[in-house]
Protein backbone atom coordinates (compact mmCIF):
# COMPACT_ATOMS: atom_id res chain seq x y z
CA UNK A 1 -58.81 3.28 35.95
CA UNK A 2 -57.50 5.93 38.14
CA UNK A 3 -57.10 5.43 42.06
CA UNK A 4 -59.11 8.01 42.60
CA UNK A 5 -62.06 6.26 40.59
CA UNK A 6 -60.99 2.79 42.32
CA UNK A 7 -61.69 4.39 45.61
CA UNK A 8 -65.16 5.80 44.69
CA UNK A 9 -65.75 2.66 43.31
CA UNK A 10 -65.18 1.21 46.10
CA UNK A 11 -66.56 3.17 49.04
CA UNK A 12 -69.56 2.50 46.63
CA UNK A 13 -69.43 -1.04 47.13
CA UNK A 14 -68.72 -0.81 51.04
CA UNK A 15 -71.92 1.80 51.26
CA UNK A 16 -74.66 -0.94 48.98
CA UNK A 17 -73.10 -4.17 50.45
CA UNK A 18 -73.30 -2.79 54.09
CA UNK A 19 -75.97 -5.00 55.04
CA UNK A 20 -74.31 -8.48 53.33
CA UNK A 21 -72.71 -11.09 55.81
CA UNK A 22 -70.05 -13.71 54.08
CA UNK A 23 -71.67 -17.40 55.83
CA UNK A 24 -68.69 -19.92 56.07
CA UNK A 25 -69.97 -23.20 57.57
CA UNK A 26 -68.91 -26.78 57.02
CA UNK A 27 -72.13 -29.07 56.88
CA UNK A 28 -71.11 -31.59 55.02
CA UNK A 29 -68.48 -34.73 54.53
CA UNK A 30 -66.99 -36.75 52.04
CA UNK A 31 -69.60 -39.01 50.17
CA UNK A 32 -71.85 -35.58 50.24
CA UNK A 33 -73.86 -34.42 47.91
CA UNK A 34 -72.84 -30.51 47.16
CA UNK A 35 -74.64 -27.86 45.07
CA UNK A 36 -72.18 -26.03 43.61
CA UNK A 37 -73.47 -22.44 41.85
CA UNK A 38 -72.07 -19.04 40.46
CA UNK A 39 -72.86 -15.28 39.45
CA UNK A 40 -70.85 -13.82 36.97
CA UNK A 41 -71.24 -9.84 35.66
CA UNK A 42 -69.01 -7.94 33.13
CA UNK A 43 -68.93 -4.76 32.40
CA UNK A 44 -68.71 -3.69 28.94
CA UNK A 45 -65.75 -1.29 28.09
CA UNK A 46 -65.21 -0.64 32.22
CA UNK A 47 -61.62 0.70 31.83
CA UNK A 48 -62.01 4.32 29.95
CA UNK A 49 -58.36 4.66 29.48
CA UNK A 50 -58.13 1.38 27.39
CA UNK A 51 -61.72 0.19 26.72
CA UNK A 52 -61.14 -3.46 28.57
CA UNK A 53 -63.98 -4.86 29.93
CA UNK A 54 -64.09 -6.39 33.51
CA UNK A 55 -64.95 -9.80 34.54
CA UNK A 56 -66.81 -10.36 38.23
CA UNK A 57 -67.66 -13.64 39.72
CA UNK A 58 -68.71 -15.24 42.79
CA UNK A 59 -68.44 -19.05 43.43
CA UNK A 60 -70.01 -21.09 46.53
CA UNK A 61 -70.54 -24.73 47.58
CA UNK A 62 -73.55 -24.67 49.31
CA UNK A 63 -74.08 -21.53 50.26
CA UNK A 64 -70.51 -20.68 51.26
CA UNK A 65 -68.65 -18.31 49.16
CA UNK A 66 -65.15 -20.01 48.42
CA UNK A 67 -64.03 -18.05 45.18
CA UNK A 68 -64.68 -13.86 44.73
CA UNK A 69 -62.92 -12.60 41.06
CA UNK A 70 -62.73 -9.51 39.54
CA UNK A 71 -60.42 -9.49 36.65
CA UNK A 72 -59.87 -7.15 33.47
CA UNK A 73 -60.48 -9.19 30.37
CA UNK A 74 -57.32 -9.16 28.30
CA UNK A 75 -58.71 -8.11 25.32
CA UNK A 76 -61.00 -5.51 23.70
CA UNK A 77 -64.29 -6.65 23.11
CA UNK A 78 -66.85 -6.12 20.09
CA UNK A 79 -70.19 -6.08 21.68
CA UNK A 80 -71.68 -6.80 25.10
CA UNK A 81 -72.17 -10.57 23.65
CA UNK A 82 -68.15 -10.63 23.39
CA UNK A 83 -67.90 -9.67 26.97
CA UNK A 84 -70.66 -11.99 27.90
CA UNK A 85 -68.96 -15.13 26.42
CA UNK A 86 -65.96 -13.83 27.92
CA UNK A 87 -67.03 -13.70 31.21
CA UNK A 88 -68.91 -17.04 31.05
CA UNK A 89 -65.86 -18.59 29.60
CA UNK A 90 -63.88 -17.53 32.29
CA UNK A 91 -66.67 -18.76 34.99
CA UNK A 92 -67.04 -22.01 33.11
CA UNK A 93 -63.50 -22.95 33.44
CA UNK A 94 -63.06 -22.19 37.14
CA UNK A 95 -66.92 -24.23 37.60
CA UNK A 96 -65.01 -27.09 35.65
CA UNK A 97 -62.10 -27.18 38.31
CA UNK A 98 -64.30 -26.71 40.95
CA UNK A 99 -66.17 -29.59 40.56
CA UNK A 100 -63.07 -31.87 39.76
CA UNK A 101 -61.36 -30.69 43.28
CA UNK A 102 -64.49 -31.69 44.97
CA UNK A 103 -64.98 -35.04 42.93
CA UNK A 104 -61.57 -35.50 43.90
CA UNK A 105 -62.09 -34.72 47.64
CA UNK A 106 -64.91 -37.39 47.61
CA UNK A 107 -68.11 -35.41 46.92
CA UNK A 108 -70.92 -36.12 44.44
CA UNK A 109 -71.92 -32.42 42.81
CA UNK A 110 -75.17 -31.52 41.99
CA UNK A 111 -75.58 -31.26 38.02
CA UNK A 112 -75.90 -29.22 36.07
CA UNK A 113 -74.46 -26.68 37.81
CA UNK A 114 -76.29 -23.40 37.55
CA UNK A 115 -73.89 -20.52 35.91
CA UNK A 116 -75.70 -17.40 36.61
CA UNK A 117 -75.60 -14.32 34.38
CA UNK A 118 -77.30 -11.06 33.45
CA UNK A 119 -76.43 -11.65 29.29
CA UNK A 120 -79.42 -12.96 27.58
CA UNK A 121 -77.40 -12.48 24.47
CA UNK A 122 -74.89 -14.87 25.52
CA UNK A 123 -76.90 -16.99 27.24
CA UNK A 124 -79.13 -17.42 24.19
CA UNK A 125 -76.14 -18.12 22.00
CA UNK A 126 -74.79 -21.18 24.50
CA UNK A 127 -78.26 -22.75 24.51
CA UNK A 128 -78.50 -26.09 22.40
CA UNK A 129 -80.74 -25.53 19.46
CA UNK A 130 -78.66 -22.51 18.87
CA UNK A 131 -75.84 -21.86 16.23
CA UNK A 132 -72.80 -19.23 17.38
CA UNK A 133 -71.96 -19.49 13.60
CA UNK A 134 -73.10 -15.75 13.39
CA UNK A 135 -71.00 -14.46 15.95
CA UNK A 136 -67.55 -15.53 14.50
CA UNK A 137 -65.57 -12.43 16.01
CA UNK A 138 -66.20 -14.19 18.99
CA UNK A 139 -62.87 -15.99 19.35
CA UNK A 140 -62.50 -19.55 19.95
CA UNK A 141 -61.20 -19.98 23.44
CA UNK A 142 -64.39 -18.98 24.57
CA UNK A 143 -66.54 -20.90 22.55
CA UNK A 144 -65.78 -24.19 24.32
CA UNK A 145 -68.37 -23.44 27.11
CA UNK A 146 -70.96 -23.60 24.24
CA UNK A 147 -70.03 -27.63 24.70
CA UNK A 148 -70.25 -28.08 28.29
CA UNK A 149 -73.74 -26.07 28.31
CA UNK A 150 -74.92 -28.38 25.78
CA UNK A 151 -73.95 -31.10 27.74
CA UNK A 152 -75.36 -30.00 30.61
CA UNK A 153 -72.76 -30.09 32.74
CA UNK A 154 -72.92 -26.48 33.17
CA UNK A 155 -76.30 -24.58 32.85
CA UNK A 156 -76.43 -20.70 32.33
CA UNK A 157 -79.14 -18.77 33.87
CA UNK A 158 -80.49 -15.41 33.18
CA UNK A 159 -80.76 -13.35 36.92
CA UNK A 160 -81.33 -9.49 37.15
CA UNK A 161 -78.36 -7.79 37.62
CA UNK A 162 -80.17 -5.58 40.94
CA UNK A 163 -80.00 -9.06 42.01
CA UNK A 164 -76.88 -10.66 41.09
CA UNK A 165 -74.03 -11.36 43.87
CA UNK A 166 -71.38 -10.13 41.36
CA UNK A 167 -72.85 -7.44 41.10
CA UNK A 168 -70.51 -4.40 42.74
């Protein structure tokens, strides 16, 4: 992406998100009970120059925002689906640490935790009754959130993206 894009791009954000406040406060203490939730967005194909898709996600405990990604995904992707499983991959792993560094701080966390996403295509595909068998392109490091969503450890949710935190 060119800097010239990067800085329309992000003027663009600045102009939409004008009206957003980031909330830190610390309302809780060890032996808590914490809700810990996400938003994740990818954009299909984002990067023109090699066809990459981008990864966005936003993290909080309680309310707070303490994680704010955006990340190219390292490889080309198929479909939207690809990108989708991509992205929630990528937010499933960082949910997974989340939760251990606050098990291990000596907080109880809310499960399942909700993972939440605008790709019905993915999110259909990482629900239990259904099979990912047709979507073998999809490649395997991504298909072990399928597990901890059928668990639930981790449960995605579909949310508009006009309404999704990630969202830039």
């Amino acid at each position: 992406m060119s800097d010239w894009k990067l800085a329309k791009r992000s003027a663009r954000y600045l102009k939409d998100t004008k009206s957003l406040k980031l909330v830190m406060q610390v309302s809780v203490k060890s032996g808590d009970e914490v809700a810990i939730e996400s938003w994740s967005d990818a954009d299909f194909a984002d990067d023109k120059d090699n066809m990459k898709s981008a990864t966005r996600v936003v993290e909080a405990i309680d309310g707070a925002v303490v994680q704010w990604v955006c990340k190219k995904q390292t490889d080309v992707a198929l479909s939207t689906m690809e990108v989708g499983f991509t992205s929630t991959s990528h937010v499933g792993r960082e949910l997974l640490g989340l939760q251990e560094l606050m098990r291990e701080l000596g907080f109880r966390v809310v499960q399942p935790v909700p993972m939440k996403t605008d790709n019905q295509a993915a999110i259909k595909h990482l629900e239990p009754k259904q099979s990912i068998a047709s979507a073998k392109y999809v490649n395997f490091r991504v298909k072990f959130i399928c597990d901890y969503a059928r668990k639930p450890i981790i449960k995605p949710e579909y949310m508009e993206s006009r309404l999704m935190m990630a969202v830039w």
